[in-house]
PDB file of N, CA and C in Angstrom:
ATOM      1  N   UNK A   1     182.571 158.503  74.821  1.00  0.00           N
ATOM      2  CA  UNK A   1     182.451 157.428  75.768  1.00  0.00           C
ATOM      3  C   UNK A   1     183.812 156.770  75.914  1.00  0.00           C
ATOM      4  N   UNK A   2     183.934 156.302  77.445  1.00  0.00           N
ATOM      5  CA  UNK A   2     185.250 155.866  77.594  1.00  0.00           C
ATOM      6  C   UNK A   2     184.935 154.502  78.022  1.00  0.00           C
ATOM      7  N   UNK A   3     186.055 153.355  77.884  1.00  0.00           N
ATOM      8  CA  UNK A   3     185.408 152.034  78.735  1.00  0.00           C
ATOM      9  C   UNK A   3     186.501 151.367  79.260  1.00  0.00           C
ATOM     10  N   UNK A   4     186.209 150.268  79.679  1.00  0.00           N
ATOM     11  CA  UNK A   4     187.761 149.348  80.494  1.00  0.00           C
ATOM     12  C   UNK A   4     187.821 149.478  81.850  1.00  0.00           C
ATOM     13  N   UNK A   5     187.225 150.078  82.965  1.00  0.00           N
ATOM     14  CA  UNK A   5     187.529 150.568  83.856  1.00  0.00           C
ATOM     15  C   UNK A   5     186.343 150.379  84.608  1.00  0.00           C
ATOM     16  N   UNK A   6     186.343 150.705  86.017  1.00  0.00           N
ATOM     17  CA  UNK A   6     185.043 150.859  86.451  1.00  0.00           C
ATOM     18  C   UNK A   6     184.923 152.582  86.657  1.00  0.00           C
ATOM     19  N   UNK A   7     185.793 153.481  87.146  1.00  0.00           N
ATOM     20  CA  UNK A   7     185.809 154.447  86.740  1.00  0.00           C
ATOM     21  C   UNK A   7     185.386 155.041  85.349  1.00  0.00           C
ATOM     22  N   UNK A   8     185.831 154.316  84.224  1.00  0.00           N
ATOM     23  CA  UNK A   8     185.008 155.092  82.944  1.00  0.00           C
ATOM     24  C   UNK A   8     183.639 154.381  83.070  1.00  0.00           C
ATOM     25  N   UNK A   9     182.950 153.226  83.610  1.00  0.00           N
ATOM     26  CA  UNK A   9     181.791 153.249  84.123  1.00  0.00           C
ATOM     27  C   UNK A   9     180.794 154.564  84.539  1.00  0.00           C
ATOM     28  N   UNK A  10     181.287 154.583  85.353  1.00  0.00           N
ATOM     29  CA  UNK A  10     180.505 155.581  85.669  1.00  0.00           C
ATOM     30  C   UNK A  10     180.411 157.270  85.610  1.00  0.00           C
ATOM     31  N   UNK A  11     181.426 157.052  84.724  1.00  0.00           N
ATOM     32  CA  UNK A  11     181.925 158.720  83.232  1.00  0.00           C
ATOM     33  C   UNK A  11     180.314 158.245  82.432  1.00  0.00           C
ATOM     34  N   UNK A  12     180.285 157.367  81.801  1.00  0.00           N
ATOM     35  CA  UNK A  12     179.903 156.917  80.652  1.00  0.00           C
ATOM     36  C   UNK A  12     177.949 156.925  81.274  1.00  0.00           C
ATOM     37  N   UNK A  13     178.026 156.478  82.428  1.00  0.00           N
ATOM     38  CA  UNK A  13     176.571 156.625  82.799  1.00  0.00           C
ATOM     39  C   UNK A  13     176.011 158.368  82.885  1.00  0.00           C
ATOM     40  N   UNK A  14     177.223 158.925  83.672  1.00  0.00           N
ATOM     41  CA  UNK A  14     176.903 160.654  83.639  1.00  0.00           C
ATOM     42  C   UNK A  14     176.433 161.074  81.824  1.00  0.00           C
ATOM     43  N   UNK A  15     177.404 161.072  81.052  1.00  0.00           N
ATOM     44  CA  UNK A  15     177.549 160.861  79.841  1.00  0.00           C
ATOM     45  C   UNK A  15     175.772 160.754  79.280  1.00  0.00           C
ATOM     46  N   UNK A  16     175.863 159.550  79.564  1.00  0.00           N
ATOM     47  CA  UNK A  16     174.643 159.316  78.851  1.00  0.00           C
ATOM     48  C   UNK A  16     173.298 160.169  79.384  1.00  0.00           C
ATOM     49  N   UNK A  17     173.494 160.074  80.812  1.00  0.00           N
ATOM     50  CA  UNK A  17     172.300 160.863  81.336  1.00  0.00           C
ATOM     51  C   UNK A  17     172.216 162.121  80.929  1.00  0.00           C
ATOM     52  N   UNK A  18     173.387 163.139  80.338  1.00  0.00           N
ATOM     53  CA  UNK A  18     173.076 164.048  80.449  1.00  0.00           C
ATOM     54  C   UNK A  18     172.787 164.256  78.636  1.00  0.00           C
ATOM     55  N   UNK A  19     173.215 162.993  77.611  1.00  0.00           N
ATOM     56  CA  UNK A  19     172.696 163.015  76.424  1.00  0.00           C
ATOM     57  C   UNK A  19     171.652 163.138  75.969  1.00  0.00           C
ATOM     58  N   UNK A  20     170.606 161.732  77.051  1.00  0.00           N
ATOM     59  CA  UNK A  20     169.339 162.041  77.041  1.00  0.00           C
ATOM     60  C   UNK A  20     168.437 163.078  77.581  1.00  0.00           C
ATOM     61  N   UNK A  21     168.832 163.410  78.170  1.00  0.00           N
ATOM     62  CA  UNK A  21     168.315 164.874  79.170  1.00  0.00           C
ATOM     63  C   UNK A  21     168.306 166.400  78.138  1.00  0.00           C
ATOM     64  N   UNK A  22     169.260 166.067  76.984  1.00  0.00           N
ATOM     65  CA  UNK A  22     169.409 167.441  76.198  1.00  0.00           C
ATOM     66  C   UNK A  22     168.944 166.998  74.954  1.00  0.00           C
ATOM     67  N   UNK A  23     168.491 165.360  74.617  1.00  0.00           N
ATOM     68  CA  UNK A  23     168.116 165.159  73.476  1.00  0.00           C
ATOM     69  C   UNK A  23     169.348 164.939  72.716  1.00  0.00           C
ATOM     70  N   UNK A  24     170.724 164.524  73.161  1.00  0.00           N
ATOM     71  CA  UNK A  24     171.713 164.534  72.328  1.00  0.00           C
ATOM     72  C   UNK A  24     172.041 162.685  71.560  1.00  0.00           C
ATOM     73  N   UNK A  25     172.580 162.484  70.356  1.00  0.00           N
ATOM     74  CA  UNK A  25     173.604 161.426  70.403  1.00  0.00           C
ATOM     75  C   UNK A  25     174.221 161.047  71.857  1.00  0.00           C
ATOM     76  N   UNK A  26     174.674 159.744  71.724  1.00  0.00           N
ATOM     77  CA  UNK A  26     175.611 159.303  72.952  1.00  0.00           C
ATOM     78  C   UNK A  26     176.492 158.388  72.063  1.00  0.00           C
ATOM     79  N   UNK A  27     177.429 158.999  71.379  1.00  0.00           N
ATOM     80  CA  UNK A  27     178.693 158.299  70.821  1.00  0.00           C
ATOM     81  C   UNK A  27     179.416 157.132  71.445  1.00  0.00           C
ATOM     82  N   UNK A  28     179.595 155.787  71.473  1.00  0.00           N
ATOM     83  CA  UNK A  28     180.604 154.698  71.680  1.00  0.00           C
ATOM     84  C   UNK A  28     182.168 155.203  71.564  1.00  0.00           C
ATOM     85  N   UNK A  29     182.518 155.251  72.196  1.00  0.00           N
ATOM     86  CA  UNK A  29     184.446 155.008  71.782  1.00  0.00           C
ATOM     87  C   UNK A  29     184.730 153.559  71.305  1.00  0.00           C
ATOM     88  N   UNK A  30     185.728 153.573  70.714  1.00  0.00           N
ATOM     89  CA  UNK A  30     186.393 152.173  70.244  1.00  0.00           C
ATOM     90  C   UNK A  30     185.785 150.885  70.908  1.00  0.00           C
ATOM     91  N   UNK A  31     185.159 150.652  70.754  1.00  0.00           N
ATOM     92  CA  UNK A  31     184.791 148.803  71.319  1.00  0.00           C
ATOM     93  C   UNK A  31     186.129 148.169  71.665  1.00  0.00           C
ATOM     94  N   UNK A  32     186.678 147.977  71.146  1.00  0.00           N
ATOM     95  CA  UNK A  32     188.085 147.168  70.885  1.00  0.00           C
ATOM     96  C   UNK A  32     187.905 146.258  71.779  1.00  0.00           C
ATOM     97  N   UNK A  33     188.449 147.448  73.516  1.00  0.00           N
ATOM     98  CA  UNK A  33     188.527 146.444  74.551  1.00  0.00           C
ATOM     99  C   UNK A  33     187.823 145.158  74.599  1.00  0.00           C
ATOM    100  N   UNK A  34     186.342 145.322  74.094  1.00  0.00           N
ATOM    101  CA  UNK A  34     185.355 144.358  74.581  1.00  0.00           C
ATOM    102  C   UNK A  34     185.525 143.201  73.923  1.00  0.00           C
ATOM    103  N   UNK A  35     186.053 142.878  72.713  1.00  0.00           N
ATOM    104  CA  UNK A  35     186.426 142.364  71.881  1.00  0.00           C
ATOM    105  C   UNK A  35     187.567 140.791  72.561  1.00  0.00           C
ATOM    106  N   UNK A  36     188.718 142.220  72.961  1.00  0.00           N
ATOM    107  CA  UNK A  36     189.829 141.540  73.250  1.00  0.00           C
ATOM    108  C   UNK A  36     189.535 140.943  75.140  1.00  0.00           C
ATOM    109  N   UNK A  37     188.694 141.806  76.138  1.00  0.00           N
ATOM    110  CA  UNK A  37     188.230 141.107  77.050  1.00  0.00           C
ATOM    111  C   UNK A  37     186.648 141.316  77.598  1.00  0.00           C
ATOM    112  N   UNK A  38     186.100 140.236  77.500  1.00  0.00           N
ATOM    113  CA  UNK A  38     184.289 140.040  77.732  1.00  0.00           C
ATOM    114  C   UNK A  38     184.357 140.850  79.152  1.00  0.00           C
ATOM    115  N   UNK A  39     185.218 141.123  80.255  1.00  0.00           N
ATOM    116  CA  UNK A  39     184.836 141.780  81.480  1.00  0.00           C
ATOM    117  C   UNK A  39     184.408 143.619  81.142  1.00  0.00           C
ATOM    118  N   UNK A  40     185.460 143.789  80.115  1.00  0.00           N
ATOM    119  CA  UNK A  40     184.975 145.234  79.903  1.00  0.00           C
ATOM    120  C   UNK A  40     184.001 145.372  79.086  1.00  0.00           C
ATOM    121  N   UNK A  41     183.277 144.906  78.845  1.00  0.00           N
ATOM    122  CA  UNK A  41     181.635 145.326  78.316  1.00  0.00           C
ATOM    123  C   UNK A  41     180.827 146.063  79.446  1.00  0.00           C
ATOM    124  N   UNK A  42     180.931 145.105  80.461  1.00  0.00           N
ATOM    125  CA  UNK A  42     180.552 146.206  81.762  1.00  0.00           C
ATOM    126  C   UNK A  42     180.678 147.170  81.755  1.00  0.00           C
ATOM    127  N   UNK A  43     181.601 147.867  81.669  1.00  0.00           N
ATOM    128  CA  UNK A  43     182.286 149.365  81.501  1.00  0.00           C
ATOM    129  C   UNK A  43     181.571 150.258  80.620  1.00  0.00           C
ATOM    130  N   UNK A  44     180.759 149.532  79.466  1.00  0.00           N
ATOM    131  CA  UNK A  44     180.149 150.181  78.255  1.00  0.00           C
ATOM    132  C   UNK A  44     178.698 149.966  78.237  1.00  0.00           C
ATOM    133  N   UNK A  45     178.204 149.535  79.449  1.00  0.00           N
ATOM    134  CA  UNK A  45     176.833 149.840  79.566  1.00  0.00           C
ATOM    135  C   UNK A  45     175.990 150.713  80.098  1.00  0.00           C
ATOM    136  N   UNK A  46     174.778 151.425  79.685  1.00  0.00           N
ATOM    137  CA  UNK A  46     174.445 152.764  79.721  1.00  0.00           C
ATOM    138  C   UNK A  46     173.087 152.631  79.756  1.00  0.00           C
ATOM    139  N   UNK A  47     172.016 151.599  78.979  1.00  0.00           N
ATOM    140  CA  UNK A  47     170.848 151.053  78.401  1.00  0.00           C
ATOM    141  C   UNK A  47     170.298 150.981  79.316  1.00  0.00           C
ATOM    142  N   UNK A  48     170.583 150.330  81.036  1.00  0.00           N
ATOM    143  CA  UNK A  48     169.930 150.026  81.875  1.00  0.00           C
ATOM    144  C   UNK A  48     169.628 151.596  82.714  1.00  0.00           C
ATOM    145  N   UNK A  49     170.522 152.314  82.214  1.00  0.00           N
ATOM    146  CA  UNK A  49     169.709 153.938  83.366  1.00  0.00           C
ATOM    147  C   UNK A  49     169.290 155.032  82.206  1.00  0.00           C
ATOM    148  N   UNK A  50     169.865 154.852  80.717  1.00  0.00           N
ATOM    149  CA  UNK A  50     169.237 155.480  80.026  1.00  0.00           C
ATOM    150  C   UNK A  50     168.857 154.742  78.875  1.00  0.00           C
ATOM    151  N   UNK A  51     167.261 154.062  78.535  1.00  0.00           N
ATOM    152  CA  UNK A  51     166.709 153.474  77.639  1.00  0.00           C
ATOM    153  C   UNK A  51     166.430 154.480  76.578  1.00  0.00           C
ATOM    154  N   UNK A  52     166.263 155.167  76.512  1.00  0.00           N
ATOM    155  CA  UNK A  52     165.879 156.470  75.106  1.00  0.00           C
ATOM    156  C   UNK A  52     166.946 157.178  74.601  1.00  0.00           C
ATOM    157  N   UNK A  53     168.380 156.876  75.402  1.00  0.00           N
ATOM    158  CA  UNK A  53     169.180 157.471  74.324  1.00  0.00           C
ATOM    159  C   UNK A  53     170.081 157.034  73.353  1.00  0.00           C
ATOM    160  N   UNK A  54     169.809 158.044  72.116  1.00  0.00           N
ATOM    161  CA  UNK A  54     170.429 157.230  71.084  1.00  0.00           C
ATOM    162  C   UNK A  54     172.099 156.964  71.044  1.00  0.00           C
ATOM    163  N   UNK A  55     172.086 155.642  71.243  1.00  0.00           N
ATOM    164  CA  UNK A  55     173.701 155.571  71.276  1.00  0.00           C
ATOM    165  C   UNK A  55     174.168 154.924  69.754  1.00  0.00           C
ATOM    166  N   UNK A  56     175.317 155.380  69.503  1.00  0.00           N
ATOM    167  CA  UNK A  56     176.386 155.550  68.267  1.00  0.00           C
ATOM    168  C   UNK A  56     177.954 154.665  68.290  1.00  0.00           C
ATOM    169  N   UNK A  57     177.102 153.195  67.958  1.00  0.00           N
ATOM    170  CA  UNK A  57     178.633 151.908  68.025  1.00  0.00           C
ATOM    171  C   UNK A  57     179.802 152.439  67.051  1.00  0.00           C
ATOM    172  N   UNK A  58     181.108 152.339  67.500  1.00  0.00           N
ATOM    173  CA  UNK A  58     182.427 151.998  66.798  1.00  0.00           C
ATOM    174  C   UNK A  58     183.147 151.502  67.290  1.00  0.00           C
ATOM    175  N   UNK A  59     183.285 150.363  65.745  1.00  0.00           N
ATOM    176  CA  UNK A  59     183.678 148.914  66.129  1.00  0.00           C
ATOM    177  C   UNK A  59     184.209 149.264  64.614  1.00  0.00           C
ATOM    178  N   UNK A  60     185.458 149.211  64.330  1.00  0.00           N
ATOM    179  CA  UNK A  60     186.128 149.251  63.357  1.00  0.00           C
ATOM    180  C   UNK A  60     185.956 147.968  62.616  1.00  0.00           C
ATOM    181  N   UNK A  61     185.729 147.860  61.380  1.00  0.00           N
ATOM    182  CA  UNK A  61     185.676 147.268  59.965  1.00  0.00           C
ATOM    183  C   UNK A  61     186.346 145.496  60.161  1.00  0.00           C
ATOM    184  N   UNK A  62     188.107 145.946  60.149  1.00  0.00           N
ATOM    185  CA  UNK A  62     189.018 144.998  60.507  1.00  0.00           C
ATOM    186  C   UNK A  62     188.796 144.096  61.956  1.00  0.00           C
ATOM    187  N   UNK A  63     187.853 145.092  62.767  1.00  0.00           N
ATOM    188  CA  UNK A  63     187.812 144.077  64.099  1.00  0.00           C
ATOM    189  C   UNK A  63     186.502 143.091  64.406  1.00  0.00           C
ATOM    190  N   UNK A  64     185.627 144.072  63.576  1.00  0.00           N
ATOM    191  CA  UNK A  64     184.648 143.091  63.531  1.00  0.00           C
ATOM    192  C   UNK A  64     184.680 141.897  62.482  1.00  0.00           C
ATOM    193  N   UNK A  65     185.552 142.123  61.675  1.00  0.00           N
ATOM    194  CA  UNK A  65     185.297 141.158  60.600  1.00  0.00           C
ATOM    195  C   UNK A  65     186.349 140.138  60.898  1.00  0.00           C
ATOM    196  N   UNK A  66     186.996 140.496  61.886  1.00  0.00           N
ATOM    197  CA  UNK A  66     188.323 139.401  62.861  1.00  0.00           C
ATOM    198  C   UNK A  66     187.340 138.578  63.506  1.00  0.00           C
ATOM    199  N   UNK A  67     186.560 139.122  64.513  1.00  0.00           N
ATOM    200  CA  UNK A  67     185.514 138.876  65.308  1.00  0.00           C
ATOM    201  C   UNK A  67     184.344 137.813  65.114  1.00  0.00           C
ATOM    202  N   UNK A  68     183.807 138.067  63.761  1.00  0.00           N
ATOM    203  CA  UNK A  68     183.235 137.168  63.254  1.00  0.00           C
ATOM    204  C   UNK A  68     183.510 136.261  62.533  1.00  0.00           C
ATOM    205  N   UNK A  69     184.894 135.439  62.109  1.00  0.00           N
ATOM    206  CA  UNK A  69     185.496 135.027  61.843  1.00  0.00           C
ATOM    207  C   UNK A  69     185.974 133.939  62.845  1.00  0.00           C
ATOM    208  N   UNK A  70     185.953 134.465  63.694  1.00  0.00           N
ATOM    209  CA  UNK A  70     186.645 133.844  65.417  1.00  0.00           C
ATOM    210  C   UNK A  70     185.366 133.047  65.910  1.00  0.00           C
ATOM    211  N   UNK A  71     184.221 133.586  65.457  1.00  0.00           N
ATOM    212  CA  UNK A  71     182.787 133.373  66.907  1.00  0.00           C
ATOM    213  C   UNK A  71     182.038 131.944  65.649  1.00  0.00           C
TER     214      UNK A  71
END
């Protein structure tokens, strides 16, 4: 999964559709962005056209624990 973009938007929806469709994982790429700006979360949503597939967060150790620290 790619995010930040509206283009990797809609990578990430193909992506998923075709995860759930084969029964696969649907792996996260780096969160990071979302972290550092709330607009690219958009970019990393998938839930609303595929509810049944299993998706796989990474959010590194150091960023979440920055993160919650901050909030």
């Amino acid at each position: 999964m790619t995010g930040g973009t509206e283009r990797a938007k809609r990578i990430n929806r193909e992506l998923a559709s075709l995860a759930e469709e084969r029964g696969y994982a649907f792996g996260l790429g780096s969160q990071r962005p979302m972290l550092k700006d709330e607009a690219a979360t958009e970019s990393y949503a998938v839930r609303d056209v595929r509810a049944n597939v299993l998706l796989l967060g990474n959010v590194g150790l150091v960023q979440a624990s920055s993160s919650r620290a901050s909030a």
